[in-house]
C-alpha atoms as a PDB file:
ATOM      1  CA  UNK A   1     -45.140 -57.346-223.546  1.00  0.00           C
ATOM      2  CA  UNK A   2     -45.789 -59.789-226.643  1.00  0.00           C
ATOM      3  CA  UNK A   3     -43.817 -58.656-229.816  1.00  0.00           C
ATOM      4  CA  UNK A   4     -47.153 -58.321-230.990  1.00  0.00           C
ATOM      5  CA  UNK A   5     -49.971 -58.105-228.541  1.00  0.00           C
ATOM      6  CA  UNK A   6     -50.653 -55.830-225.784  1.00  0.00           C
ATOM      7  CA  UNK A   7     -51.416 -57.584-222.734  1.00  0.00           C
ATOM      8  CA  UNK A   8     -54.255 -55.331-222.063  1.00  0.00           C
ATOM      9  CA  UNK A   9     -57.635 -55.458-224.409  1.00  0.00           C
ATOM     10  CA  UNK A  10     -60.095 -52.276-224.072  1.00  0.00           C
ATOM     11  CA  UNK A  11     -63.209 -52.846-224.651  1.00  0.00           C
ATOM     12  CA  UNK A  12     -64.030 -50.599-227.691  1.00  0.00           C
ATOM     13  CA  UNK A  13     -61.167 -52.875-229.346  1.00  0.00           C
ATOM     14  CA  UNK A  14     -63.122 -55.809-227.988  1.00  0.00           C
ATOM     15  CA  UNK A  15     -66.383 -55.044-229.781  1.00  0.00           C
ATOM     16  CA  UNK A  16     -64.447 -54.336-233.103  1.00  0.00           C
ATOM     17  CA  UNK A  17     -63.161 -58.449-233.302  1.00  0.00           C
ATOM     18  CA  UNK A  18     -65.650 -60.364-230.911  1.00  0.00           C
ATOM     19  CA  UNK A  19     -66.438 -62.887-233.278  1.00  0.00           C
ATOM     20  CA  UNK A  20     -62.402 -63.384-233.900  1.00  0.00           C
ATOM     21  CA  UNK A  21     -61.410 -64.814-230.459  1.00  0.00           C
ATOM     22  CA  UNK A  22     -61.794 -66.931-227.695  1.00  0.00           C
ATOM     23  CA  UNK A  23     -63.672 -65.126-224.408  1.00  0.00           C
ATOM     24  CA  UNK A  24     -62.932 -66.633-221.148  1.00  0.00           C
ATOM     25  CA  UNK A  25     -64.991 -66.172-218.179  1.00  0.00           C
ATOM     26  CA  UNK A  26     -62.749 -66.030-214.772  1.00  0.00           C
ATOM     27  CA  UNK A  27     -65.284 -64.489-212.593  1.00  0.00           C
ATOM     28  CA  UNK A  28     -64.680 -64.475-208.618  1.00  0.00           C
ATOM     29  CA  UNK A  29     -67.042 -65.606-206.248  1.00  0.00           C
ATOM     30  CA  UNK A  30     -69.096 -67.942-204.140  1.00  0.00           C
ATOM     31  CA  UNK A  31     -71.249 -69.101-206.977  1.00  0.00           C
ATOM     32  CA  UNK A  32     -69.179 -68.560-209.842  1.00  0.00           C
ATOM     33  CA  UNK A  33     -70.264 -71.302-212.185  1.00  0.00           C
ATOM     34  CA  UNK A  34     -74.044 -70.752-211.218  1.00  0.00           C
ATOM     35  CA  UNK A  35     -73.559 -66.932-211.838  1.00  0.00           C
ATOM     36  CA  UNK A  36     -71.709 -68.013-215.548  1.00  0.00           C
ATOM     37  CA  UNK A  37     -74.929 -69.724-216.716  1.00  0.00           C
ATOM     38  CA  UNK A  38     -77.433 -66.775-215.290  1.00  0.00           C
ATOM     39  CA  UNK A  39     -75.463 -64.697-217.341  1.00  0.00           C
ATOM     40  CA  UNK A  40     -71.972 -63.837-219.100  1.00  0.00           C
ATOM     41  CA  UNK A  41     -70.419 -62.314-222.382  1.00  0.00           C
ATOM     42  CA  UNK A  42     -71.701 -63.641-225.474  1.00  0.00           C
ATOM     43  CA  UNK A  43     -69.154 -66.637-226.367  1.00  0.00           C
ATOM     44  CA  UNK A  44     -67.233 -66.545-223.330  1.00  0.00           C
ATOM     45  CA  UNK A  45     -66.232 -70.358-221.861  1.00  0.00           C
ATOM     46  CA  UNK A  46     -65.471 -70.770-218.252  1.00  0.00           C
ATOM     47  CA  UNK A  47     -62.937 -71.685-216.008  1.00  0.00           C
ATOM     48  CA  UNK A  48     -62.393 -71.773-211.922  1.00  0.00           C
ATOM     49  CA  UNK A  49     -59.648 -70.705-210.059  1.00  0.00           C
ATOM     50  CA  UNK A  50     -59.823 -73.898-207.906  1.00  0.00           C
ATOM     51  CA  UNK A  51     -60.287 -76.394-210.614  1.00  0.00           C
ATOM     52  CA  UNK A  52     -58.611 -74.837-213.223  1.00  0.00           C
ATOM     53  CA  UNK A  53     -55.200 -72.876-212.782  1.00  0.00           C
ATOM     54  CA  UNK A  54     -54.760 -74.297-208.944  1.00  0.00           C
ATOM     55  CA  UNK A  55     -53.756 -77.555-207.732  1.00  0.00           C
ATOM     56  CA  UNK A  56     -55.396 -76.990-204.125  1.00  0.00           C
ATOM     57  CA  UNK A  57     -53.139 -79.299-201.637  1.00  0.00           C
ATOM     58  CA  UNK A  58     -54.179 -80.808-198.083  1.00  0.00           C
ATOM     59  CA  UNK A  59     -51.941 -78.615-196.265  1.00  0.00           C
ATOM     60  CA  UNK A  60     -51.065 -74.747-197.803  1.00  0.00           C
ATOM     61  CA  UNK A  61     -47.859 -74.924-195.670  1.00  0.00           C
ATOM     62  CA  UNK A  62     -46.647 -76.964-199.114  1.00  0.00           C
ATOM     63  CA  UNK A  63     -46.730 -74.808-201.843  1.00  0.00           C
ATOM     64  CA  UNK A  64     -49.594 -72.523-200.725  1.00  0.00           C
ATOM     65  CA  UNK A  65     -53.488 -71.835-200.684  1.00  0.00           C
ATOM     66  CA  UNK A  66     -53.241 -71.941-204.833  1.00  0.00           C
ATOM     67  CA  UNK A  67     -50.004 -73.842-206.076  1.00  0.00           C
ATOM     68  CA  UNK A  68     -49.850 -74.279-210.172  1.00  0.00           C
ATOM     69  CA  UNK A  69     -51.122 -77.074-211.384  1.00  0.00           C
ATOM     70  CA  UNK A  70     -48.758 -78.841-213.609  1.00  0.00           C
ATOM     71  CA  UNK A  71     -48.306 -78.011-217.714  1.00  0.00           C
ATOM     72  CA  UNK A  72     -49.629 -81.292-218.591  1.00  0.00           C
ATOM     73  CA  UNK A  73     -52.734 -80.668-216.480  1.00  0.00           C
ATOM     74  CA  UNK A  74     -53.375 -77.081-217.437  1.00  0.00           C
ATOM     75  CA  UNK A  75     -52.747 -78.221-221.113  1.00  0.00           C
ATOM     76  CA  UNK A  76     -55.441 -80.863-220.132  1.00  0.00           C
ATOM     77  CA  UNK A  77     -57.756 -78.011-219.292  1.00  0.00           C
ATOM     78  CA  UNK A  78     -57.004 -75.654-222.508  1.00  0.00           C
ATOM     79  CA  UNK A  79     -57.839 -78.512-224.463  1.00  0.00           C
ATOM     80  CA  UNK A  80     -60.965 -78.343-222.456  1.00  0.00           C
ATOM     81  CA  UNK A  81     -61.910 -75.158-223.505  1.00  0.00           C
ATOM     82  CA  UNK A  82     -60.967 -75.117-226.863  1.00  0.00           C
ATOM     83  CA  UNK A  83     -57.993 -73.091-227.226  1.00  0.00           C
ATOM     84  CA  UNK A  84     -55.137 -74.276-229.881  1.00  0.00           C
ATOM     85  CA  UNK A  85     -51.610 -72.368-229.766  1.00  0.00           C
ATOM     86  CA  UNK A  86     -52.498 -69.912-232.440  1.00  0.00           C
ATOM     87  CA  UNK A  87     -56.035 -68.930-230.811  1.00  0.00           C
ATOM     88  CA  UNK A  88     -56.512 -65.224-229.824  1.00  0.00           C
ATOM     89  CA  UNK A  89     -57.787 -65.266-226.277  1.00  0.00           C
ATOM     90  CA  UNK A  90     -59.190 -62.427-223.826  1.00  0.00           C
ATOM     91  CA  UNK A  91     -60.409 -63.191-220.237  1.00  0.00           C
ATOM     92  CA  UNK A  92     -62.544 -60.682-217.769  1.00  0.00           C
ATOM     93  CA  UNK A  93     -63.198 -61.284-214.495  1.00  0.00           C
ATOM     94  CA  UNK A  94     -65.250 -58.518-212.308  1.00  0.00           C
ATOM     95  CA  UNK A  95     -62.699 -57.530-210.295  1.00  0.00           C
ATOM     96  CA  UNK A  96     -60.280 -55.186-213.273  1.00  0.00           C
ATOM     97  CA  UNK A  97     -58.028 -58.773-213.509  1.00  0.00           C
ATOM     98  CA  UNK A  98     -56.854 -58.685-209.701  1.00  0.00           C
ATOM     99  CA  UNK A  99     -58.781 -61.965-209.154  1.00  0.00           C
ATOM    100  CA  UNK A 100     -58.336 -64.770-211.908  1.00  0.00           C
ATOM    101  CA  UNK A 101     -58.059 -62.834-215.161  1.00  0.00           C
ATOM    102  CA  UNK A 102     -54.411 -62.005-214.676  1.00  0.00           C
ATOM    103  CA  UNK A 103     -53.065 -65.343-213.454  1.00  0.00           C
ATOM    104  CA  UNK A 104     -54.983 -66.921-216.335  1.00  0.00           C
ATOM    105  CA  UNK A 105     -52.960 -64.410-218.570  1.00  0.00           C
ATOM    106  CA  UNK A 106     -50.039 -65.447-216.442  1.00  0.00           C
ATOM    107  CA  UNK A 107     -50.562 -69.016-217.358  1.00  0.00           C
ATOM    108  CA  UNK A 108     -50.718 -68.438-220.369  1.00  0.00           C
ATOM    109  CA  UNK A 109     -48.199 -66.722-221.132  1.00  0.00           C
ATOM    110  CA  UNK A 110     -45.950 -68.983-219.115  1.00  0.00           C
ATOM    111  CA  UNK A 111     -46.811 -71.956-221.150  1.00  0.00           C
ATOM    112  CA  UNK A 112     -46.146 -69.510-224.329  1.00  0.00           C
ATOM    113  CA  UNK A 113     -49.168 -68.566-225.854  1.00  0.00           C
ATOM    114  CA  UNK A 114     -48.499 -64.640-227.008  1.00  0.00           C
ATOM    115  CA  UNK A 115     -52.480 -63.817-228.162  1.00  0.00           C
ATOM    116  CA  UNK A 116     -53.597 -63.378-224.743  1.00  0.00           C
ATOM    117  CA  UNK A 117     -54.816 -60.065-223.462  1.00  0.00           C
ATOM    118  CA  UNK A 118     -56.894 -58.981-220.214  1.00  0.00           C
ATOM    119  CA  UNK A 119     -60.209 -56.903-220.733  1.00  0.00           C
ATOM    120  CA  UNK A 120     -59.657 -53.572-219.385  1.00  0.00           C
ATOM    121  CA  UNK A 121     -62.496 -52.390-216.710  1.00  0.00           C
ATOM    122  CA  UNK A 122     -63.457 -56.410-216.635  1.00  0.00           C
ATOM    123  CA  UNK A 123     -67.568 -57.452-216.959  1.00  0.00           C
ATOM    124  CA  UNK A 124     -68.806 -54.373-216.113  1.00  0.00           C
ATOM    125  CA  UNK A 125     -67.197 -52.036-218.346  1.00  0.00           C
ATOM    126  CA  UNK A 126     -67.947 -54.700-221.287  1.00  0.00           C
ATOM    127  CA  UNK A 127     -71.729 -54.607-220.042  1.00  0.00           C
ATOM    128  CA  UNK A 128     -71.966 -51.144-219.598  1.00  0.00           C
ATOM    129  CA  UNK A 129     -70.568 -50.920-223.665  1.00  0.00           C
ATOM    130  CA  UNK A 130     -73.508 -53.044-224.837  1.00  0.00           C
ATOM    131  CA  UNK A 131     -71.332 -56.124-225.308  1.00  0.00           C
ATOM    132  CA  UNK A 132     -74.020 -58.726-225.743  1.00  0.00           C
ATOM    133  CA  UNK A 133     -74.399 -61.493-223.527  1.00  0.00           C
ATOM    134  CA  UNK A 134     -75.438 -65.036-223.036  1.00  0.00           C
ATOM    135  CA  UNK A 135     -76.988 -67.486-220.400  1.00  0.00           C
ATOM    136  CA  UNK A 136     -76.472 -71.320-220.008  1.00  0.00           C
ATOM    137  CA  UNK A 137     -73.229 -73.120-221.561  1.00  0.00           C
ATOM    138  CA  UNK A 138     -71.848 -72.566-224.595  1.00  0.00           C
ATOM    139  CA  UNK A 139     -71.020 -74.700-227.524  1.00  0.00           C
ATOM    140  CA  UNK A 140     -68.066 -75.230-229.093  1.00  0.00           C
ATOM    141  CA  UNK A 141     -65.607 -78.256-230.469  1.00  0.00           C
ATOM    142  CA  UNK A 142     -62.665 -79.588-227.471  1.00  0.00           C
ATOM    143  CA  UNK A 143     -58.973 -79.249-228.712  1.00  0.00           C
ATOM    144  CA  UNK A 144     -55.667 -80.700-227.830  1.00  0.00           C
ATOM    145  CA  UNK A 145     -53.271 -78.013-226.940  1.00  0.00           C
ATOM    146  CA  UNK A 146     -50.016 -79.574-226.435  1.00  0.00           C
ATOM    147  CA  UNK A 147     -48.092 -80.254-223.118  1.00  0.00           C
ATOM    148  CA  UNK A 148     -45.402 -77.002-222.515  1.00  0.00           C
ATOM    149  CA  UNK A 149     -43.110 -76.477-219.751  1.00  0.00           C
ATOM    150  CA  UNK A 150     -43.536 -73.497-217.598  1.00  0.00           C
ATOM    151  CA  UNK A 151     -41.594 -70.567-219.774  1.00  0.00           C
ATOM    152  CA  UNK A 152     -41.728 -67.776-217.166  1.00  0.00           C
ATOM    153  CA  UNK A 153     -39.391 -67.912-214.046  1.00  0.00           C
ATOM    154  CA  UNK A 154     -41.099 -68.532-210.936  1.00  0.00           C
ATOM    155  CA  UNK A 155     -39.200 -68.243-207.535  1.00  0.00           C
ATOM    156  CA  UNK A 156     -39.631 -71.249-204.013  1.00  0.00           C
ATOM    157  CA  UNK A 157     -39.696 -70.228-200.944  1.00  0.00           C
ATOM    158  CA  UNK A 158     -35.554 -70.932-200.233  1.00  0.00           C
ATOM    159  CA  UNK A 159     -35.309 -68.593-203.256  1.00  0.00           C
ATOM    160  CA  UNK A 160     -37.307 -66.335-201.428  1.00  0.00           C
ATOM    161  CA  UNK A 161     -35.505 -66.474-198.576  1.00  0.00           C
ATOM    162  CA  UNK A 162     -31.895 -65.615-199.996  1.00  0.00           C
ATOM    163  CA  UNK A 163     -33.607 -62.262-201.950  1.00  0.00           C
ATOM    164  CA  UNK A 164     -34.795 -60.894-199.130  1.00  0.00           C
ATOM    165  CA  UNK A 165     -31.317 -60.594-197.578  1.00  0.00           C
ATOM    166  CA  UNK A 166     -30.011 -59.321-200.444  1.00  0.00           C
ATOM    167  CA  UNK A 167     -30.121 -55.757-201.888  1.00  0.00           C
ATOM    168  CA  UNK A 168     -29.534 -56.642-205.428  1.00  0.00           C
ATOM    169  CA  UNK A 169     -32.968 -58.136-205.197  1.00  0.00           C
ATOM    170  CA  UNK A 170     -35.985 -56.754-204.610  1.00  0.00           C
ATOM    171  CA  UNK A 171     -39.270 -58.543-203.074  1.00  0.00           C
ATOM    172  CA  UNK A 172     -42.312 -56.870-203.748  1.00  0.00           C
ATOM    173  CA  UNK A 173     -45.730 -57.556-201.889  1.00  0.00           C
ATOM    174  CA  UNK A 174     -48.964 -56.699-203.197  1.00  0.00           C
ATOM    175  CA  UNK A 175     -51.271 -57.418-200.856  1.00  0.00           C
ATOM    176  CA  UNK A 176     -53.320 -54.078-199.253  1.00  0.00           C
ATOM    177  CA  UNK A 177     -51.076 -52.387-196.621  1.00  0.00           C
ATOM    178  CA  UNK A 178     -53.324 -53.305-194.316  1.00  0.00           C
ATOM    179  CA  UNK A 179     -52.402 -57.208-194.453  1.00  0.00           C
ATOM    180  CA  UNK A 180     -48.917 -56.408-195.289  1.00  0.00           C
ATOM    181  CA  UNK A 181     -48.734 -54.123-191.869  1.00  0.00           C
ATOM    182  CA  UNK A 182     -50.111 -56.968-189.962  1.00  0.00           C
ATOM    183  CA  UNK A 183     -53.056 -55.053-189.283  1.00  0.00           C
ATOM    184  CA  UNK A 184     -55.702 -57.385-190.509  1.00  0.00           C
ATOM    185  CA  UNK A 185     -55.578 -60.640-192.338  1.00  0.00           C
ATOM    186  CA  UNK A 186     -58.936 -62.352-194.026  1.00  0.00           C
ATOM    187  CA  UNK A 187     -57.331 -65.348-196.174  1.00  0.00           C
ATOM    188  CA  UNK A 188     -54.245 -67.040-193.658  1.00  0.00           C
ATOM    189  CA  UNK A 189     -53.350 -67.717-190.502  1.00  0.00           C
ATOM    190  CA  UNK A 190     -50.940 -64.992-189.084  1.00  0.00           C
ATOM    191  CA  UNK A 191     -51.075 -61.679-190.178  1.00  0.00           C
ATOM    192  CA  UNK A 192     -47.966 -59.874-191.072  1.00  0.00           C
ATOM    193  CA  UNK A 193     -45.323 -60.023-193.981  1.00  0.00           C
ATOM    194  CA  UNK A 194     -41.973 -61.325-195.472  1.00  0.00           C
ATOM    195  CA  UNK A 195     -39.197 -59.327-194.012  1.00  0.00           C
ATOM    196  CA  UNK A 196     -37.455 -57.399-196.307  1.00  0.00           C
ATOM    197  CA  UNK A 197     -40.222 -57.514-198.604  1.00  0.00           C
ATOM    198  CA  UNK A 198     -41.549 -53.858-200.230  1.00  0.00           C
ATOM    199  CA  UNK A 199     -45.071 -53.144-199.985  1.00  0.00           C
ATOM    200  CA  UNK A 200     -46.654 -51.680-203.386  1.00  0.00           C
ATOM    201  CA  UNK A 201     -50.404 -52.506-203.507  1.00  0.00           C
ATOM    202  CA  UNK A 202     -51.911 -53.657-206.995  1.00  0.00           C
ATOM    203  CA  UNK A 203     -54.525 -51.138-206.745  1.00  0.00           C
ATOM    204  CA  UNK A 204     -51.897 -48.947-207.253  1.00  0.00           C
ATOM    205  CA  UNK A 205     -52.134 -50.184-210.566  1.00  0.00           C
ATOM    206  CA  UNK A 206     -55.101 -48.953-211.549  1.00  0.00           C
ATOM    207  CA  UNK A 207     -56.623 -45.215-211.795  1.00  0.00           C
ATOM    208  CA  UNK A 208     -59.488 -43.533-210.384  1.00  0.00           C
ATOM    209  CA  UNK A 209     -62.342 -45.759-212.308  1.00  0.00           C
ATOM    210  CA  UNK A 210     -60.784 -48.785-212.016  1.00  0.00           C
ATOM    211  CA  UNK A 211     -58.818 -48.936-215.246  1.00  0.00           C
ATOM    212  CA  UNK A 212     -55.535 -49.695-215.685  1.00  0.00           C
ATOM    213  CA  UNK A 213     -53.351 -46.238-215.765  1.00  0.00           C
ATOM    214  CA  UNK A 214     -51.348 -46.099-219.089  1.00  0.00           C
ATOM    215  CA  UNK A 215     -48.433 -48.095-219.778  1.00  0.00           C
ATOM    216  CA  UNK A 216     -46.104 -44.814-219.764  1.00  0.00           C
ATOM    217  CA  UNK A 217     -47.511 -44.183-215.991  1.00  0.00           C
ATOM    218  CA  UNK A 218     -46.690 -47.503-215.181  1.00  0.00           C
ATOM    219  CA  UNK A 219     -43.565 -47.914-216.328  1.00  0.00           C
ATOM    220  CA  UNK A 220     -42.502 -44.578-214.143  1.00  0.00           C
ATOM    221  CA  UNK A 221     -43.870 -46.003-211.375  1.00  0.00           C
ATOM    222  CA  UNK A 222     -42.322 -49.880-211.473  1.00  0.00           C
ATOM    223  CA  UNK A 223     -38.502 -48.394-212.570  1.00  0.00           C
ATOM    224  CA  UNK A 224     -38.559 -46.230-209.245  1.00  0.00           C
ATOM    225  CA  UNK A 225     -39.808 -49.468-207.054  1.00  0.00           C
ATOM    226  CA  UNK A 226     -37.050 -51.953-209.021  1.00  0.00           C
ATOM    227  CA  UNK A 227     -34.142 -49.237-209.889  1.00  0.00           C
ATOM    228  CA  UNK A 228     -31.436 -50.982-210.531  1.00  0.00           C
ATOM    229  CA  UNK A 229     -32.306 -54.232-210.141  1.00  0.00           C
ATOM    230  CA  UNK A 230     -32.471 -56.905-212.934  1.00  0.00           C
ATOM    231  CA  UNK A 231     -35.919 -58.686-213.567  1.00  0.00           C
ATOM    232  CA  UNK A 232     -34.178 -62.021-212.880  1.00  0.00           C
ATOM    233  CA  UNK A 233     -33.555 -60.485-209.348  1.00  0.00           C
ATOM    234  CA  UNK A 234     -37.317 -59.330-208.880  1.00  0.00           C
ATOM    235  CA  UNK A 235     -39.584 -61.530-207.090  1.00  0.00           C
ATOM    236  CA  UNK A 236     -43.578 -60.196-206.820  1.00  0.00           C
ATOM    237  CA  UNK A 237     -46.012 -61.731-204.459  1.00  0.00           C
ATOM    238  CA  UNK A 238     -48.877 -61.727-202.912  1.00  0.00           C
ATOM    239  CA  UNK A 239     -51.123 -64.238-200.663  1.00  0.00           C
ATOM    240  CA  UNK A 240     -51.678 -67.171-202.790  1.00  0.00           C
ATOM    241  CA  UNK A 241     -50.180 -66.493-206.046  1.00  0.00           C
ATOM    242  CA  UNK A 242     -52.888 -65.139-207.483  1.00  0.00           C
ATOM    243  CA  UNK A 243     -53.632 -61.379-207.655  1.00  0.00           C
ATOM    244  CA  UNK A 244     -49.163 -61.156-207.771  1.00  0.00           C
ATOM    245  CA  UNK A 245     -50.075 -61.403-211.671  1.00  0.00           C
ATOM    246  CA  UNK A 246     -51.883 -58.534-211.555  1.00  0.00           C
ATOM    247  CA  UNK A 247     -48.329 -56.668-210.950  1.00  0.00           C
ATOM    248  CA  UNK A 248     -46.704 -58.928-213.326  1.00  0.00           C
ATOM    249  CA  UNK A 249     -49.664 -58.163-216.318  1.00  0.00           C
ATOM    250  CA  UNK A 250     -49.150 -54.002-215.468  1.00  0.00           C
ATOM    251  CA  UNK A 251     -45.375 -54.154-215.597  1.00  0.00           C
ATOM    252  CA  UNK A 252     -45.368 -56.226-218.738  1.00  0.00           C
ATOM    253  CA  UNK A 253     -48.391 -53.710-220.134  1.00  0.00           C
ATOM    254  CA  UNK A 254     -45.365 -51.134-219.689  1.00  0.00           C
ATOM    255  CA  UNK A 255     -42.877 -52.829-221.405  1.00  0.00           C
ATOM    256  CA  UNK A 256     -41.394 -53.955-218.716  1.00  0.00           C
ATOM    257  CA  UNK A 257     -39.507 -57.520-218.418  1.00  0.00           C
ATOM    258  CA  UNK A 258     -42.144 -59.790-216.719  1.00  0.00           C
ATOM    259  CA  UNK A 259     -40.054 -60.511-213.406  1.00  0.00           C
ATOM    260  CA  UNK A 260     -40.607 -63.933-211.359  1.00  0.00           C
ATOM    261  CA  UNK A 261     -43.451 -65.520-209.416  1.00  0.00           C
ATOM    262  CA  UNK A 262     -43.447 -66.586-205.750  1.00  0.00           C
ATOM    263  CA  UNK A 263     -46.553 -68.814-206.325  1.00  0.00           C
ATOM    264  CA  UNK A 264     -46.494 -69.889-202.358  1.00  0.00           C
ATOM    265  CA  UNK A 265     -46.827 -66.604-201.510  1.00  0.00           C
ATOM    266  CA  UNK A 266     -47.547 -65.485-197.824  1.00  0.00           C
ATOM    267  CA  UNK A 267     -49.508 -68.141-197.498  1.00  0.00           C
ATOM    268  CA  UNK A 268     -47.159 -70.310-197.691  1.00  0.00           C
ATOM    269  CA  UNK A 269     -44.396 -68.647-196.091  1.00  0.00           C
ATOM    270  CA  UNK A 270     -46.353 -67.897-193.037  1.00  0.00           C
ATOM    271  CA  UNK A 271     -46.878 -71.688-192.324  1.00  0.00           C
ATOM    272  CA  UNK A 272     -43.521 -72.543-192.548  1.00  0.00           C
ATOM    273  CA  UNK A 273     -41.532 -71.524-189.340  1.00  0.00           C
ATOM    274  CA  UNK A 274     -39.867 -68.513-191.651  1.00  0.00           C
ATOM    275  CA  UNK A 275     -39.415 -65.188-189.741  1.00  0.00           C
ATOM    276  CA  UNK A 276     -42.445 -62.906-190.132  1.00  0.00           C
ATOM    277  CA  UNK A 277     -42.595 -59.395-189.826  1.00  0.00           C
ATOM    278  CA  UNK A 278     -45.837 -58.877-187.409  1.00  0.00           C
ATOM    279  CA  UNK A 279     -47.649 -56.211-186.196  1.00  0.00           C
ATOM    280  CA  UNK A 280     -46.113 -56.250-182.843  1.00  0.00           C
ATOM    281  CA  UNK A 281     -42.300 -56.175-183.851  1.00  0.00           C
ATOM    282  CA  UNK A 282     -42.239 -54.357-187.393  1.00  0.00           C
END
């Protein structure tokens, strides 16, 4: 967690300093732009997984179905939408930050902006509060935020590779137990997961209306997964790199040390000739 900001915003908080921060609109969907202009929170900007905080390649066997852009471009991008270095910023998506809320956070934080929190509950919860709301594009004046280096560790697929063989690391998988049993798979090729690799779902994360249990409940529940293990030897992931930050934003809600990324993900690791635990052999 920030020395001074929790990574998780509720919404009664929200209303109290709307007109104090930046809102960012990280919505999921087919028609996410179009569904931005027919209606979002007052004052929020947007941004799109795909355009945004991806750099989609030809081929996801290199790096994935959502690699990182580079610093310099996702600089490019906060310059974009406004933001300066000492902005306070909250994004929402509609999915309680499993979809693009959290990896924005991640991004964020990674390039080392601290005043950057997740709306708890997401668009609903903020619409069901009264939290006004806008239509069409808003206004405001383009920045330049200036060009960082990633600041939180993120783990390749060789790294990846080495962990899982070793038991002072842990690999943790996020993905539904479903797709990490090999039992179904919507998003990739072969369904299955990274040997080795522990399965603790991100729903997990959040309680029975979708909210994001405390931070006291979390941190009991991420010490048991990690035990022992040091942060540096943690590696969380998921199937593109994206809903992995939702782990990484509730463990560093708790307190916890944020631990590293495998961006690739199974995506990636699944096109690559690795061994793969499958349904037929697990």
């Amino acid at each position: 967690m920030s020395a001074t900001f929790s990574s998780i915003i509720n919404v009664e908080e929200l209303l109290q300093i709307q007109n104090s921060i930046i809102l960012i609109d990280a919505r999921a969907g087919a028609n996410t732009f179009e569904n931005y202009q027919k209606e979002h929170l007052k004052g929020a900007r947007f941004v799109d997984l795909n355009r945004d905080l991806a750099a989609i390649p030809e081929n996801p066997e290199n790096g994935g179905r959502h690699p990182l852009p580079s610093p310099e471009e996702f600089a490019k991008t906060l310059s974009a939408l406004g933001i300066s270095p000492s902005d306070h910023v909250v994004v929402y998506d509609d999915k309680n930050g499993s979809n693009f809320a959290a990896r924005f956070w991640w991004m964020m934080r990674a390039i080392g902006h601290e005043k950057i929190q997740v709306l708890n509950g997401g668009y609903q919860v903020a619409i069901q509060a009264g939290f006004p709301t806008n239509s069409g594009n808003e206004i405001f004046e383009k920045t330049a935020y200036p060009s960082q280096k990633w600041k939180l560790a993120l783990a390749d697929i060789e790294e990846v590779e080495k962990a899982r063989k070793n038991n002072q690391n842990i690999v943790i998988d996020v993905r539904d137990k479903n797709r990490y049993d090999g039992l179904t798979e919507p998003l990739d090729l072969i369904a299955g997961h990274i040997p080795g690799a522990v399965n603790v779902p991100l729903t997990e994360n959040l309680d029975e209306n979708g909210l994001f249990k405390s931070a006291d409940q979390l941190a009991e529940k991420y010490n048991a997964v990690i035990g022992d293990k040091k942060s540096e030897n943690t590696i969380v992931h998921c199937g593109s790199g994206v809903t992995a930050c939702h782990t990484l934003l509730a463990m560093d809600y708790a307190g916890l040390p944020i631990p590293k990324l495998y961006i690739g993900s199974w995506s990636e690791w699944s096109r690559n000739d690795r061994e793969m635990a499958l349904k037929e052999n697990k």
